[in-house]
PDB file of N, CA and C in Angstrom:
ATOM      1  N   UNK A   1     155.775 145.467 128.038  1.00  0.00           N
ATOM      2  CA  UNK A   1     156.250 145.051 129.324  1.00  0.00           C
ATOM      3  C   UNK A   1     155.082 144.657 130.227  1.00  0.00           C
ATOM      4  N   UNK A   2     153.918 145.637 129.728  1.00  0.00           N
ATOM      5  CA  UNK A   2     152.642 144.943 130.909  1.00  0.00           C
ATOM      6  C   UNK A   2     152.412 146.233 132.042  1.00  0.00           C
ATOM      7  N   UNK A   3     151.357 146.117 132.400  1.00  0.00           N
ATOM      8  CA  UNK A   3     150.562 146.507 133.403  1.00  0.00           C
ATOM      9  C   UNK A   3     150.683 148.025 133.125  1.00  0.00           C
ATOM     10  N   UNK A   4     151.102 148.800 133.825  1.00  0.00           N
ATOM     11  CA  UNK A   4     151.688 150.433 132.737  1.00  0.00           C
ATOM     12  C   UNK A   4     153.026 150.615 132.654  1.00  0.00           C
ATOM     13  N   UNK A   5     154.103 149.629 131.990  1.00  0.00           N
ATOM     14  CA  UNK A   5     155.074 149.828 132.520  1.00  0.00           C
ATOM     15  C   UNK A   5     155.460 149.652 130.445  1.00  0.00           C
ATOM     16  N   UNK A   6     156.150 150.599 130.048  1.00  0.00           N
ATOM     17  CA  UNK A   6     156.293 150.511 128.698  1.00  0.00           C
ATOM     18  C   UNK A   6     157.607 150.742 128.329  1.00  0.00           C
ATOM     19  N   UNK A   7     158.013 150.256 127.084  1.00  0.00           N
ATOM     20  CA  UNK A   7     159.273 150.479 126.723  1.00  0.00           C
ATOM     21  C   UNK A   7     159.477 151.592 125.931  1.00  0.00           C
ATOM     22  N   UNK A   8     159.758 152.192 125.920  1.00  0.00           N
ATOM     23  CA  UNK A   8     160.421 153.618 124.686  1.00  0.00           C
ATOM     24  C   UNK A   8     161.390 153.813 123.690  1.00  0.00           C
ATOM     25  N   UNK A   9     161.342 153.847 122.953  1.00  0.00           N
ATOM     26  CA  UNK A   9     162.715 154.251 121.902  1.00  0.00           C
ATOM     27  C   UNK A   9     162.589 155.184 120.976  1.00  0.00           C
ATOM     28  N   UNK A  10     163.820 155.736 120.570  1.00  0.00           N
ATOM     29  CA  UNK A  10     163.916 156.788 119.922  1.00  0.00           C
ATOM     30  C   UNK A  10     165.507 157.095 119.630  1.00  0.00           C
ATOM     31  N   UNK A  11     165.691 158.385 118.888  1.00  0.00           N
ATOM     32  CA  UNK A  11     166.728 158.901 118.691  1.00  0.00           C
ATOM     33  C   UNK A  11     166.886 159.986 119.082  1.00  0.00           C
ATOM     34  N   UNK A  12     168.083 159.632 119.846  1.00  0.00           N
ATOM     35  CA  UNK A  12     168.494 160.871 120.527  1.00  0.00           C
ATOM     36  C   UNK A  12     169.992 161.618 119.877  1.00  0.00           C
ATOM     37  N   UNK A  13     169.432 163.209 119.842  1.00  0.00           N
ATOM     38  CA  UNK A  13     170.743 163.833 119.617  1.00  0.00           C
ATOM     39  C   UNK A  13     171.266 165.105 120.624  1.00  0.00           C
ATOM     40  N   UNK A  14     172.689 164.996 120.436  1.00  0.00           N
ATOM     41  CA  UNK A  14     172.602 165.821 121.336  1.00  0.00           C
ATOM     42  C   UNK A  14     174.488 166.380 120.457  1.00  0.00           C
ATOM     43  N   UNK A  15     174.514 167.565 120.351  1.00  0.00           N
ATOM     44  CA  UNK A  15     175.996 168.282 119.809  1.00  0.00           C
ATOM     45  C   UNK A  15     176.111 167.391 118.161  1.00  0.00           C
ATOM     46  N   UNK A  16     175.014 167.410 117.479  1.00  0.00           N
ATOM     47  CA  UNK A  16     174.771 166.693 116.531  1.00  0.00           C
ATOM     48  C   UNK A  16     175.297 165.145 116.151  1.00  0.00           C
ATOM     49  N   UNK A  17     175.417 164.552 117.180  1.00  0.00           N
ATOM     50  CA  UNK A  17     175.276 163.332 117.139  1.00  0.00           C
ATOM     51  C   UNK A  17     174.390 162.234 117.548  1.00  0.00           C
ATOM     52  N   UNK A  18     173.931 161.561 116.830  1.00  0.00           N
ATOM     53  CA  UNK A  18     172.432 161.032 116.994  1.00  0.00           C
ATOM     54  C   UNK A  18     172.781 159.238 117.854  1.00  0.00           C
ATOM     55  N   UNK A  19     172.415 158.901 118.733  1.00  0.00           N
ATOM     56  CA  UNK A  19     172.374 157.341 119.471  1.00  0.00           C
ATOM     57  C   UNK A  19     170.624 156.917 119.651  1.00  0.00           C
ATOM     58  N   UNK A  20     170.643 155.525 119.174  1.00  0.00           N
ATOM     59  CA  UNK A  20     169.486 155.028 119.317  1.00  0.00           C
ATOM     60  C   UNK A  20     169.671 155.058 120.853  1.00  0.00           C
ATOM     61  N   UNK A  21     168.185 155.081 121.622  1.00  0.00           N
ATOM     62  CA  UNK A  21     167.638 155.171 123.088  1.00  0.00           C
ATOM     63  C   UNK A  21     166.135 154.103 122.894  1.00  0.00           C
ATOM     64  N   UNK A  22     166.828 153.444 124.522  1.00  0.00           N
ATOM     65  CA  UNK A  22     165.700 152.434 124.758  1.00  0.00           C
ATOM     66  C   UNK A  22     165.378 152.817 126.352  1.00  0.00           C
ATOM     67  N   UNK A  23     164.476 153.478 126.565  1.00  0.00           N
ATOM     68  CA  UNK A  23     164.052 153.586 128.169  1.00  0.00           C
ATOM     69  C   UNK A  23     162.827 152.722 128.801  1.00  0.00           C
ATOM     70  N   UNK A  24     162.919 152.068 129.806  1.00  0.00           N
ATOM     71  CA  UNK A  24     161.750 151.645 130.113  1.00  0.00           C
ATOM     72  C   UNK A  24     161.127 153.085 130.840  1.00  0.00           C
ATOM     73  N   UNK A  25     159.241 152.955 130.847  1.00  0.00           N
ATOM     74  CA  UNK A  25     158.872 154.026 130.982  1.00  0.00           C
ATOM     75  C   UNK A  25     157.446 153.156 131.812  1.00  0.00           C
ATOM     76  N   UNK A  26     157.291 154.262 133.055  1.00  0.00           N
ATOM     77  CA  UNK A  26     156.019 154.036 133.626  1.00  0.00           C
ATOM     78  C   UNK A  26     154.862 155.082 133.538  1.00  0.00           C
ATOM     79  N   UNK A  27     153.739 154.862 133.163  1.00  0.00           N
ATOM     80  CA  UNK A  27     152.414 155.853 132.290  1.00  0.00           C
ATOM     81  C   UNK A  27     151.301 155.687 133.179  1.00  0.00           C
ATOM     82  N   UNK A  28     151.170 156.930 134.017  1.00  0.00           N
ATOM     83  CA  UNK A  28     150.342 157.199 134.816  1.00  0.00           C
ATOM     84  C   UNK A  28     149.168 157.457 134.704  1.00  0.00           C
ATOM     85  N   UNK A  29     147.771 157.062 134.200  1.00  0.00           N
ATOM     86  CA  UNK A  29     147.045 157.963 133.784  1.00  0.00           C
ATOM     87  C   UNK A  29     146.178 158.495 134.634  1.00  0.00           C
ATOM     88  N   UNK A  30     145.688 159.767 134.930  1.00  0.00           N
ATOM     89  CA  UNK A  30     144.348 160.377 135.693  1.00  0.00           C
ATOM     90  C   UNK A  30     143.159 161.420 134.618  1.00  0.00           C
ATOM     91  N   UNK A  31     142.202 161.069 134.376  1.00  0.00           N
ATOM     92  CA  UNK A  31     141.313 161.661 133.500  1.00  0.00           C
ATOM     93  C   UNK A  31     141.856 162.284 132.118  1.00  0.00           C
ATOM     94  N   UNK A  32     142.132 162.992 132.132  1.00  0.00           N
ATOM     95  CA  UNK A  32     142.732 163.905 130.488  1.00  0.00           C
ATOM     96  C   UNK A  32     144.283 163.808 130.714  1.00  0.00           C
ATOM     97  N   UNK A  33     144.601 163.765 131.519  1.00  0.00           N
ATOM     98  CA  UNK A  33     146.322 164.069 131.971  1.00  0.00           C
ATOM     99  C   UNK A  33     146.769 162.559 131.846  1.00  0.00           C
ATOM    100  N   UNK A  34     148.224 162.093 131.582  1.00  0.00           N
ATOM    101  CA  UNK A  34     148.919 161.202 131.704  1.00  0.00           C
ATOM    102  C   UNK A  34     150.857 161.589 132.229  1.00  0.00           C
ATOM    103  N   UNK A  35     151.143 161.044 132.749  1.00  0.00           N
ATOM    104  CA  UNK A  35     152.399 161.499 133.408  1.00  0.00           C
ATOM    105  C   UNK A  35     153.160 160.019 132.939  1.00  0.00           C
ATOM    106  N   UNK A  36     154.733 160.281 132.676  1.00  0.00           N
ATOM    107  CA  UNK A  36     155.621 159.353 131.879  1.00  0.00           C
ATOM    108  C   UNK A  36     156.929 159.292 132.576  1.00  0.00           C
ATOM    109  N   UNK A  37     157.013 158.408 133.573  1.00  0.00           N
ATOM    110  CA  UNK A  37     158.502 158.633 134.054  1.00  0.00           C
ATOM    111  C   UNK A  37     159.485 157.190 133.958  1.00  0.00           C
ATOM    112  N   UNK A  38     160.914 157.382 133.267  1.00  0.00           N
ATOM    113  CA  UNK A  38     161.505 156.756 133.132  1.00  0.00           C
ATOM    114  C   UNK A  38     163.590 157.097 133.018  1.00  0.00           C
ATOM    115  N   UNK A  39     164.214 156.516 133.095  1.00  0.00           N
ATOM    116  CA  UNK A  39     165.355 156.547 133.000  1.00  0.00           C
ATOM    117  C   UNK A  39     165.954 155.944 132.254  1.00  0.00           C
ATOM    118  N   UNK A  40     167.580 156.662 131.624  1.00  0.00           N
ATOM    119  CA  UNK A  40     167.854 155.653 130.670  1.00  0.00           C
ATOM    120  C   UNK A  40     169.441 156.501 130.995  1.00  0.00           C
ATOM    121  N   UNK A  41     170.448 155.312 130.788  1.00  0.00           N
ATOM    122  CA  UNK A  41     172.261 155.773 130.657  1.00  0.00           C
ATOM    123  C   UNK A  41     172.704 156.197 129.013  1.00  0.00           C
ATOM    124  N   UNK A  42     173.364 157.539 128.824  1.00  0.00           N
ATOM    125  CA  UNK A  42     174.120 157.571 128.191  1.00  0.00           C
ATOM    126  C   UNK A  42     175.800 157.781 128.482  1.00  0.00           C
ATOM    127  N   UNK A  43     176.505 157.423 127.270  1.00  0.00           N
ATOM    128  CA  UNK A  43     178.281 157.304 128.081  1.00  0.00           C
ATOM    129  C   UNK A  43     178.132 158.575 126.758  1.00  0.00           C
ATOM    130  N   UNK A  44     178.853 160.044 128.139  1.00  0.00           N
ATOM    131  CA  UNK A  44     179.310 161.035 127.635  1.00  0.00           C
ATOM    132  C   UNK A  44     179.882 160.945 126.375  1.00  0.00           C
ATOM    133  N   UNK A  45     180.936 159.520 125.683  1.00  0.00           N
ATOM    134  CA  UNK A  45     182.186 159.803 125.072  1.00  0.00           C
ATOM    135  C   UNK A  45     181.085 159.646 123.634  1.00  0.00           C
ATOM    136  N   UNK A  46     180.070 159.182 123.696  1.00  0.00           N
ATOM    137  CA  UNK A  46     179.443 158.878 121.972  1.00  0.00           C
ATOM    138  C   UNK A  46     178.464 160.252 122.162  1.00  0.00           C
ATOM    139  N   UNK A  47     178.565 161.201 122.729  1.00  0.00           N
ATOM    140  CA  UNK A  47     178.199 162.810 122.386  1.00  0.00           C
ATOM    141  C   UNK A  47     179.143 163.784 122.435  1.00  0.00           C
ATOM    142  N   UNK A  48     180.590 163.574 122.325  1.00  0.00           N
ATOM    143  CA  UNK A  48     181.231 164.469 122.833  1.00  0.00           C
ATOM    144  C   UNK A  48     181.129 165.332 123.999  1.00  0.00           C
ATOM    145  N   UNK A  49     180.365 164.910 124.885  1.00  0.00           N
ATOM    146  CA  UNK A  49     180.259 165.673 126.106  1.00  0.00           C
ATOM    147  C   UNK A  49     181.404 166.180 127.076  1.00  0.00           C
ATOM    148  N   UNK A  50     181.728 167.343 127.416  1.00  0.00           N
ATOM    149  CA  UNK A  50     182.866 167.515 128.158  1.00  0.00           C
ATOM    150  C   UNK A  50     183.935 167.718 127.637  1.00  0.00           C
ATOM    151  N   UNK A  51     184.582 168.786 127.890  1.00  0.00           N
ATOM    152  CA  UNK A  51     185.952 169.359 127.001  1.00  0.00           C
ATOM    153  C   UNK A  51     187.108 169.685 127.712  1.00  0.00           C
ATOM    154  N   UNK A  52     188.464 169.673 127.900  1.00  0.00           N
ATOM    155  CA  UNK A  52     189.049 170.333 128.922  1.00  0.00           C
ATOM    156  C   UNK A  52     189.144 169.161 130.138  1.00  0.00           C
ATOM    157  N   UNK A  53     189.481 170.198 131.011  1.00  0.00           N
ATOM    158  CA  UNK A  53     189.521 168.655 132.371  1.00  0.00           C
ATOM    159  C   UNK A  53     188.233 167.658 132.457  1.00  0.00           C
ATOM    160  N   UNK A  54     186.913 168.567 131.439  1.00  0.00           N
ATOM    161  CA  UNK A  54     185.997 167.934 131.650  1.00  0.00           C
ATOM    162  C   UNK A  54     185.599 166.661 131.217  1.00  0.00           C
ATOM    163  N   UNK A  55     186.867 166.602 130.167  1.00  0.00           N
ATOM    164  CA  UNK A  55     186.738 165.310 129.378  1.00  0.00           C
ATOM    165  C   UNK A  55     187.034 164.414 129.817  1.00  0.00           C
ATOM    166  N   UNK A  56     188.460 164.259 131.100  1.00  0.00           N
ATOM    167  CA  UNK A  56     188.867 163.334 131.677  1.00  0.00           C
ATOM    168  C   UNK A  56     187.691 162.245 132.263  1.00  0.00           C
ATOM    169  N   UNK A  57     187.036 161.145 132.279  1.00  0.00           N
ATOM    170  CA  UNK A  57     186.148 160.318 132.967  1.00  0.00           C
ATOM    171  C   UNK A  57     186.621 160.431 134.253  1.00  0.00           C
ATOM    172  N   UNK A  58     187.885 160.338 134.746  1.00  0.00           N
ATOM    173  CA  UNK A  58     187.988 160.566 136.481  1.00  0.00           C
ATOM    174  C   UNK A  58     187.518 161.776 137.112  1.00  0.00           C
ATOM    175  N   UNK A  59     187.106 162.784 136.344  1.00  0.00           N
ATOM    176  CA  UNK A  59     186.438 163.633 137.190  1.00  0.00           C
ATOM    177  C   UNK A  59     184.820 163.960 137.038  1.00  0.00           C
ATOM    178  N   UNK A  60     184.208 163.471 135.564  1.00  0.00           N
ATOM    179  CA  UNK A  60     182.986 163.422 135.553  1.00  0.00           C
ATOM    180  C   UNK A  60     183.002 161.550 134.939  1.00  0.00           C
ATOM    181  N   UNK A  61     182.020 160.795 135.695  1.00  0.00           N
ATOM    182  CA  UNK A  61     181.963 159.638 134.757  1.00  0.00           C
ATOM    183  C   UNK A  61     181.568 159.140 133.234  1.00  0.00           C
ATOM    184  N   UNK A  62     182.417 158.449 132.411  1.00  0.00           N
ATOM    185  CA  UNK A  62     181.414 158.702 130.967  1.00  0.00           C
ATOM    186  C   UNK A  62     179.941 158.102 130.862  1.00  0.00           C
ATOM    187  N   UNK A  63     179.169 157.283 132.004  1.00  0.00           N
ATOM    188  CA  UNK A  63     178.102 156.726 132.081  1.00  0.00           C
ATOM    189  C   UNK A  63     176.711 158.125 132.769  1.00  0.00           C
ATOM    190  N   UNK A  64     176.199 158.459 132.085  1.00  0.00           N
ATOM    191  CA  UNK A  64     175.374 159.510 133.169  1.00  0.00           C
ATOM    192  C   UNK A  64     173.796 159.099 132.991  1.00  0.00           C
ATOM    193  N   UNK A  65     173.370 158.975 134.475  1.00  0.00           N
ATOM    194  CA  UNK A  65     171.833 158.534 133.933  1.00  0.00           C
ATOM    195  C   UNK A  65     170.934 159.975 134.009  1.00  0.00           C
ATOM    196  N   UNK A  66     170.365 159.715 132.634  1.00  0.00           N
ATOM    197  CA  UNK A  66     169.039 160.880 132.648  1.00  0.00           C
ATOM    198  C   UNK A  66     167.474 160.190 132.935  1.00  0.00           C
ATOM    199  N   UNK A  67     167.046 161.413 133.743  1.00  0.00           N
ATOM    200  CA  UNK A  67     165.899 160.700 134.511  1.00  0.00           C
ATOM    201  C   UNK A  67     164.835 161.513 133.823  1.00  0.00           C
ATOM    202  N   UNK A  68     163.671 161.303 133.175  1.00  0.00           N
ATOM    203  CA  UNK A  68     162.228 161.881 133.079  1.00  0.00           C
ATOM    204  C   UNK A  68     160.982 162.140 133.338  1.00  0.00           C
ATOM    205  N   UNK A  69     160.468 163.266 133.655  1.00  0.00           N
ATOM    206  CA  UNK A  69     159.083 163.034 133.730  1.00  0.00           C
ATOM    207  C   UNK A  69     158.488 163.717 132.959  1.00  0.00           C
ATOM    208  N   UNK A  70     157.341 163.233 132.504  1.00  0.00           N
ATOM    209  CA  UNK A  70     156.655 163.904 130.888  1.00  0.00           C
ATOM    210  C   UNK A  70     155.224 163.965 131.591  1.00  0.00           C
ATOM    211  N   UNK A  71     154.303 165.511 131.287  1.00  0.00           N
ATOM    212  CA  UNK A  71     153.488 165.203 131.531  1.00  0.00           C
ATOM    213  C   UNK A  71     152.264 165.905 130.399  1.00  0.00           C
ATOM    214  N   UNK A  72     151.492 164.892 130.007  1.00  0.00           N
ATOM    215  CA  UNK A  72     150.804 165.122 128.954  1.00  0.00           C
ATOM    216  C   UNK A  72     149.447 165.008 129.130  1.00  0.00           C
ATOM    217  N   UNK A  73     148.367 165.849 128.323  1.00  0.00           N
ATOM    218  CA  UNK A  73     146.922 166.317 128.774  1.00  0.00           C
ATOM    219  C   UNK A  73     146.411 166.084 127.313  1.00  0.00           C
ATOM    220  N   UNK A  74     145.378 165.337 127.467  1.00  0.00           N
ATOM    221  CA  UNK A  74     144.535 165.150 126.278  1.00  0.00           C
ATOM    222  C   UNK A  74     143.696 166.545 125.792  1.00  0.00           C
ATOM    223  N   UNK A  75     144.148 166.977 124.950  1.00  0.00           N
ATOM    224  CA  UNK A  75     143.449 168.204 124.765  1.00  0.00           C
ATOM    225  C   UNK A  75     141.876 168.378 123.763  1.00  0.00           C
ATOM    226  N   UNK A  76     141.076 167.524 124.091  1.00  0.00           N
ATOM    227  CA  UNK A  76     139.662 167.176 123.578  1.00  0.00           C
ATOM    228  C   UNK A  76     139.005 167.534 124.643  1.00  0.00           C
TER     229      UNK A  76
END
């Protein structure tokens, strides 16, 4: 993407069901430390998330964004 602004992917699981994930991600760096923050939507219904009234989408939405921050230290 350029400048520190990076793309991410991976597999994510969650109640043993696995969805490919694409987050864009911004990479901070200061001396040994680097910090990683980015966001990405998953729809509750491809994890089974929510059971009970919880399942209904009118009371929780099936789109939920998860937000990150990662922070990582060069350990040399």
């Amino acid at each position: 993407m350029g400048g520190n602004r990076y793309e991410v992917a991976g597999q994510l699981t969650i109640k043993g069901r696995t969805q490919a994930v694409t987050a864009p991600a911004t990479v901070s760096i200061q001396g040994n430390n680097a910090s990683f923050d980015g966001a990405f939507v998953i729809r509750r219904a491809d994890f089974t998330i929510g059971e009970g009234a919880w399942a209904d989408f009118g009371t929780v939405a099936n789109e939920v964004q998860i937000r990150f921050h990662i922070l990582a230290t060069n350990g040399k």
